[in-house]
Protein backbone atom coordinates (compact mmCIF):
# COMPACT_ATOMS: atom_id res chain seq x y z
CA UNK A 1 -6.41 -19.14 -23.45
CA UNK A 2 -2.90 -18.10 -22.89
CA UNK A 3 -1.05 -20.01 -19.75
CA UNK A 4 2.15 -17.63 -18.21
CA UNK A 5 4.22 -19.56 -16.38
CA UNK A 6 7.36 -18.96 -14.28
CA UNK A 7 10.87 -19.94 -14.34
CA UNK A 8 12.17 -21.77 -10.97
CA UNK A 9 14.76 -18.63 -10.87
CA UNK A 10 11.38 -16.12 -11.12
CA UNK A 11 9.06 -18.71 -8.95
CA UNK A 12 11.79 -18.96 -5.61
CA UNK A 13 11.93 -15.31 -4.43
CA UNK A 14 7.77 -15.42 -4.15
CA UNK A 15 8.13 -18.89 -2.37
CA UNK A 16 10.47 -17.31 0.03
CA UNK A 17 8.40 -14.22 0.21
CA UNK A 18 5.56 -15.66 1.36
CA UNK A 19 7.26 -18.10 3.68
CA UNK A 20 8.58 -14.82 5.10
CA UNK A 21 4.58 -13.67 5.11
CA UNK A 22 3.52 -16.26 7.41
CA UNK A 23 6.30 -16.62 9.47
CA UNK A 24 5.96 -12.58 9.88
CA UNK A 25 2.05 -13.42 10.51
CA UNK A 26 2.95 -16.16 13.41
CA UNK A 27 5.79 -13.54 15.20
CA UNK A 28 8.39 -15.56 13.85
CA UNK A 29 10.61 -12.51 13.29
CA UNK A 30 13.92 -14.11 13.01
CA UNK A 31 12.93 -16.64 10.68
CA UNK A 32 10.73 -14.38 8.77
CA UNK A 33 13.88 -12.06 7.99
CA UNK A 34 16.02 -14.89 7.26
CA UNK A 35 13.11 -15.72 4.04
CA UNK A 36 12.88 -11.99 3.16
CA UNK A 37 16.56 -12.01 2.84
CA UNK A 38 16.47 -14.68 0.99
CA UNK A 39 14.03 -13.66 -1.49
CA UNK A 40 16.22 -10.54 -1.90
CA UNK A 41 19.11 -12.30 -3.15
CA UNK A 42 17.42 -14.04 -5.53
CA UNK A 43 14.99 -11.50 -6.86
CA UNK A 44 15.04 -9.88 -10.09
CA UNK A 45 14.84 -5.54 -10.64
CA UNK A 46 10.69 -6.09 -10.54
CA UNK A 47 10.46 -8.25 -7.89
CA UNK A 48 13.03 -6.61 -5.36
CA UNK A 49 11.39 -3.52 -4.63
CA UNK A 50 7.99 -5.27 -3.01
CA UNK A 51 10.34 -7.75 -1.04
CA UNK A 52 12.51 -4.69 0.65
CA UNK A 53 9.34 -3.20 1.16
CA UNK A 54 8.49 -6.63 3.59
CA UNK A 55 11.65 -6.33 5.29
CA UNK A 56 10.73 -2.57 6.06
CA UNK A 57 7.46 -3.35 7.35
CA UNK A 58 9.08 -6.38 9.46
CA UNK A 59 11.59 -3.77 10.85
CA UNK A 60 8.74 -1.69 11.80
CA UNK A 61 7.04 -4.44 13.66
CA UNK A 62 9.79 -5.67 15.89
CA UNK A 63 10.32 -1.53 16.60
CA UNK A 64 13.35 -1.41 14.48
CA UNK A 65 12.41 2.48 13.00
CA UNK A 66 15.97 3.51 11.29
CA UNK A 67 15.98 -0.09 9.82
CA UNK A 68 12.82 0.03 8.63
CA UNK A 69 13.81 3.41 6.66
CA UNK A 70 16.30 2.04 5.33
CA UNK A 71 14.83 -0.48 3.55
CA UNK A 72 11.93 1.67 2.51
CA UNK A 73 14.72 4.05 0.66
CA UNK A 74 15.79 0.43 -0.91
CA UNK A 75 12.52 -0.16 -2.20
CA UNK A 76 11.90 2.64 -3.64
CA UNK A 77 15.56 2.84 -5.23
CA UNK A 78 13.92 0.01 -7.22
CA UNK A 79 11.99 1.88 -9.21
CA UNK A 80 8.64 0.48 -7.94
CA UNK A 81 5.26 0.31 -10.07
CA UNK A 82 3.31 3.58 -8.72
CA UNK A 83 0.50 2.26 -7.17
CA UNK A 84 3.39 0.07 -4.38
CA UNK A 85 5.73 3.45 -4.74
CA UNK A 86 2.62 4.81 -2.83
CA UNK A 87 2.22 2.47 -0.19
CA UNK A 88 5.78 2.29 0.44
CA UNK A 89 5.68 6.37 0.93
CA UNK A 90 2.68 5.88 3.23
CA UNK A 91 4.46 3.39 5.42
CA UNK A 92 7.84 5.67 5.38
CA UNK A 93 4.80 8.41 6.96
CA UNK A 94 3.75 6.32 9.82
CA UNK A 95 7.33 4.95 10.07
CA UNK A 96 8.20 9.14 10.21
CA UNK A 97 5.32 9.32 12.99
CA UNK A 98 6.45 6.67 15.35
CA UNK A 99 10.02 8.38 15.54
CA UNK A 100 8.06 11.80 15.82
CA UNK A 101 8.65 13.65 12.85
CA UNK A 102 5.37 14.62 12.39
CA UNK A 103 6.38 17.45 9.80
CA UNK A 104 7.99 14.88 7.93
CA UNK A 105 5.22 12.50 8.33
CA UNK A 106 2.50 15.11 7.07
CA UNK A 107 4.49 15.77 3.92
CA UNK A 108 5.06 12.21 3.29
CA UNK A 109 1.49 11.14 3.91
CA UNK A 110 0.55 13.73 1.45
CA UNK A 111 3.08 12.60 -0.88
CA UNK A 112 1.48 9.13 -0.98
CA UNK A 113 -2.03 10.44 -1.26
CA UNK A 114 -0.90 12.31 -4.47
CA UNK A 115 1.09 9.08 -5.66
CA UNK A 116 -2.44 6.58 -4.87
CA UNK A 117 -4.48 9.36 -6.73
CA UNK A 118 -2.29 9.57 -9.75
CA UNK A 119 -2.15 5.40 -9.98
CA UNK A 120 -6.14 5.45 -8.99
CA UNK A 121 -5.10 2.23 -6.85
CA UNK A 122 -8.15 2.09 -4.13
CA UNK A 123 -5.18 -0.15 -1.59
CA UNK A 124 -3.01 2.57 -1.74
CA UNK A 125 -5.71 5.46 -1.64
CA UNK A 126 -6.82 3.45 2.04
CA UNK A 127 -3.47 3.51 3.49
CA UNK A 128 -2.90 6.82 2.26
CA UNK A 129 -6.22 8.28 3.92
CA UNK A 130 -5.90 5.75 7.09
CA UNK A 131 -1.77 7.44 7.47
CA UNK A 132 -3.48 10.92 7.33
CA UNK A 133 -6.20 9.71 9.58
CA UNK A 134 -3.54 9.13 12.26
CA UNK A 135 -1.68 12.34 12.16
CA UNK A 136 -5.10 14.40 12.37
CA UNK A 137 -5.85 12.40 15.43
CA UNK A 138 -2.43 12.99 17.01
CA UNK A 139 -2.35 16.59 16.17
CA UNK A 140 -6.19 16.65 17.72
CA UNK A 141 -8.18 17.47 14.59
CA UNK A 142 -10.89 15.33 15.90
CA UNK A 143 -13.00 16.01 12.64
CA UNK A 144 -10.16 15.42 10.50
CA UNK A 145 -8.78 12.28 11.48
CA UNK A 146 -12.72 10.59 11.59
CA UNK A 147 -13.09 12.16 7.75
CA UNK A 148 -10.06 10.30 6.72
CA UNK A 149 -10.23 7.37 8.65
CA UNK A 150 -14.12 6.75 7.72
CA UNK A 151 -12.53 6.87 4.03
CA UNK A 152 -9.89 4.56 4.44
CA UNK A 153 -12.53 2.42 6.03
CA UNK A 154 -14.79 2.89 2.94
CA UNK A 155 -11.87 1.80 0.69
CA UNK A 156 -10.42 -1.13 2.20
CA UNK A 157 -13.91 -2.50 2.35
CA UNK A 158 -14.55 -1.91 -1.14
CA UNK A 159 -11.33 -3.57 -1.97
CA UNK A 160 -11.74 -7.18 0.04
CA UNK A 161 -8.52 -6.35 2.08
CA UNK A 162 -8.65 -7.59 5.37
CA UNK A 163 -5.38 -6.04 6.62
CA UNK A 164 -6.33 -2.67 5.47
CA UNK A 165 -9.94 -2.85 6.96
CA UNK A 166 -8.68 -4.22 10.25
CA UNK A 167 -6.18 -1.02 10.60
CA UNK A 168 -8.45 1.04 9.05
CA UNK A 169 -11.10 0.00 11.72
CA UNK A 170 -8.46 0.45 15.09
CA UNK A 171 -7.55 3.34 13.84
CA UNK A 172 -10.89 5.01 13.60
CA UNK A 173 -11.49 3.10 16.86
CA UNK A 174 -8.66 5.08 18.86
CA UNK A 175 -10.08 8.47 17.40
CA UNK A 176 -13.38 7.49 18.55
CA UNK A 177 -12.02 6.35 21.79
CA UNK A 178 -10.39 10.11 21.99
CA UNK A 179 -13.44 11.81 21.72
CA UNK A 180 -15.13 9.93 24.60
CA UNK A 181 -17.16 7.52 21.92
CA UNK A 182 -16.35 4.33 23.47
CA UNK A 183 -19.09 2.03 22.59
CA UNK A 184 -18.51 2.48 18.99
CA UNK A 185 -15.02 2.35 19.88
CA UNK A 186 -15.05 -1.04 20.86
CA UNK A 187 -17.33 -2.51 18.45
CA UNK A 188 -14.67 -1.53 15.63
CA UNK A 189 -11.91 -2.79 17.81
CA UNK A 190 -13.49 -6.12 17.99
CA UNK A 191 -14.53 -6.06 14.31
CA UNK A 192 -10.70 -5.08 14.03
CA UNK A 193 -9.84 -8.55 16.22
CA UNK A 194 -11.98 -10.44 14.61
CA UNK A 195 -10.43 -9.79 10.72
CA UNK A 196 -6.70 -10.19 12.33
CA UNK A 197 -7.91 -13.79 14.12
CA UNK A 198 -9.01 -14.66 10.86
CA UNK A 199 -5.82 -13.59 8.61
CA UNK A 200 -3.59 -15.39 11.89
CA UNK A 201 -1.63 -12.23 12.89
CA UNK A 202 -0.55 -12.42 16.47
CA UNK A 203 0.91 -9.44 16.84
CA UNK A 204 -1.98 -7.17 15.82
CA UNK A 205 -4.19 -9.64 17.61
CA UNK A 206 -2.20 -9.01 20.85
CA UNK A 207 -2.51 -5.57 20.39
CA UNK A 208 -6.36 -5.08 19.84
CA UNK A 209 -7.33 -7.07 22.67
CA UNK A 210 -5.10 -4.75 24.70
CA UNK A 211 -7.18 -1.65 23.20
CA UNK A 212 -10.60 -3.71 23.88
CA UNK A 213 -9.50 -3.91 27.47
CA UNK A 214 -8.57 -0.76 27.95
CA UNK A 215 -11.51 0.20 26.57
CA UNK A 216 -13.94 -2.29 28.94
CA UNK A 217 -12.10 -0.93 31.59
CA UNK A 218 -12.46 2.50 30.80
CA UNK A 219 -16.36 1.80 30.46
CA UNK A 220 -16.46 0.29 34.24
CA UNK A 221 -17.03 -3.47 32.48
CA UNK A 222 -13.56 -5.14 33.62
CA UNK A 223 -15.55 -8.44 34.10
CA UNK A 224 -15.43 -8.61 30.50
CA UNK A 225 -12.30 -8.38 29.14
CA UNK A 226 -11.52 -11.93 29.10
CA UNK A 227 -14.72 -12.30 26.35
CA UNK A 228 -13.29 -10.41 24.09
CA UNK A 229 -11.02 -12.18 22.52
CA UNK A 230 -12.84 -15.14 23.07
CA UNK A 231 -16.32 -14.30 20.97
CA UNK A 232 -14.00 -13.12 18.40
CA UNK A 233 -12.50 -16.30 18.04
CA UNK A 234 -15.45 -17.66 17.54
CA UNK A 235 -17.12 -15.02 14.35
């Protein structure tokens, strides 16, 4: 059996990658783009493009939408394998959305379909369907968005990706919620809750138990909004 090891030059960008993970996971922006910037410097060519990509989706996070761009166009200046070229297009799409360029978002979402097809990556092929899902369901294609969303869903289970299957899952949630289906709705936001409790990501968890509550509200049960997050806690 062959062993592959890594030099300390190789091995310190993915330490300070993934310190920049769970800092990023605990809402410790700051610090988090203090390690990603660290990582950076010390990267080599195949490493640098998935560590810009971090610092783009930390950008996103804290709101930062030019920022984010930016680094997205860095990471894929890098010359990426295809199969994170594609993810990184799909997060420039929803990154395109949230500054409301939906034209632009549409073309880039397709973009990234067509690069997660060609590298037959199932992770990419979810965020691809789940960034198409979202622009159906802000353009009001009711049908559309729960087609691609349900797919997304169907892929990010398939691949053991919590992340993916917790946005896949809100996502389809908020369509559902749109069309007046708000049972379902909140038993895939709290599935949602539950996988982002799990993986430790405050800011996503803070978010769905805002939808669940809005949602218990909505549905005249305002007594239990508190639970929510609670029972999750405890799955």
């Amino acid at each position: 059996t062959e062993i592959y090891t890594l030099s300390l030059h190789d091995a310190l960008p993915i330490f300070h990658a993934a310190i920049g993970d769970l800092e990023t996971l605990a809402g410790e922006y700051g610090r988090a783009l203090d390690s990603y910037e660290a990582a950076a410097a010390l990267a080599n060519d195949e490493q640098l493009g998935a560590i810009e990509h971090r610092i783009g989706l930390l950008h996103e996070r804290r709101g930062e939408w030019e920022l984010a761009e930016s680094s997205f166009e860095d990471a894929l200046r890098t010359e990426p394998a295809p199969a994170l070229a594609a993810r990184i297009v799909a997060d420039r799409s929803l990154n395109a959305h949230r500054r409301r360029r939906d034209d632009e978002a549409q073309a880039l979402a397709q973009q990234a379909l067509a690069l997660a097809e060609n590298a037959a990556d199932s992770r990419a092929l979810a965020q691809a369907h789940n960034i198409l899902g979202v622009l159906a369901s802000g353009r009001g294609d009711h049908a559309e968005a729960r087609a691609q969303l349900e797919r997304s869903l169907a892929l990010a289970s398939g691949e053991n990706d919590p992340v993916a299957r917790a946005a896949a899952l809100n996502n389809l949630a908020l369509a559902l919620r749109a069309e007046g289906e708000r049972d379902e709705a909140l038993a895939l936001t709290e599935e949602a809750l539950a996988l982002c409790i799990a993986v430790g990501d405050r800011h996503r968890e803070a978010a769905l138990e805002n939808n669940a509550a809005d949602i218990l509200q909505a549905l005249g049960r305002r007594s239990e909004e508190r639970r929510v997050g609670k029972e999750c806690r405890s799955r």
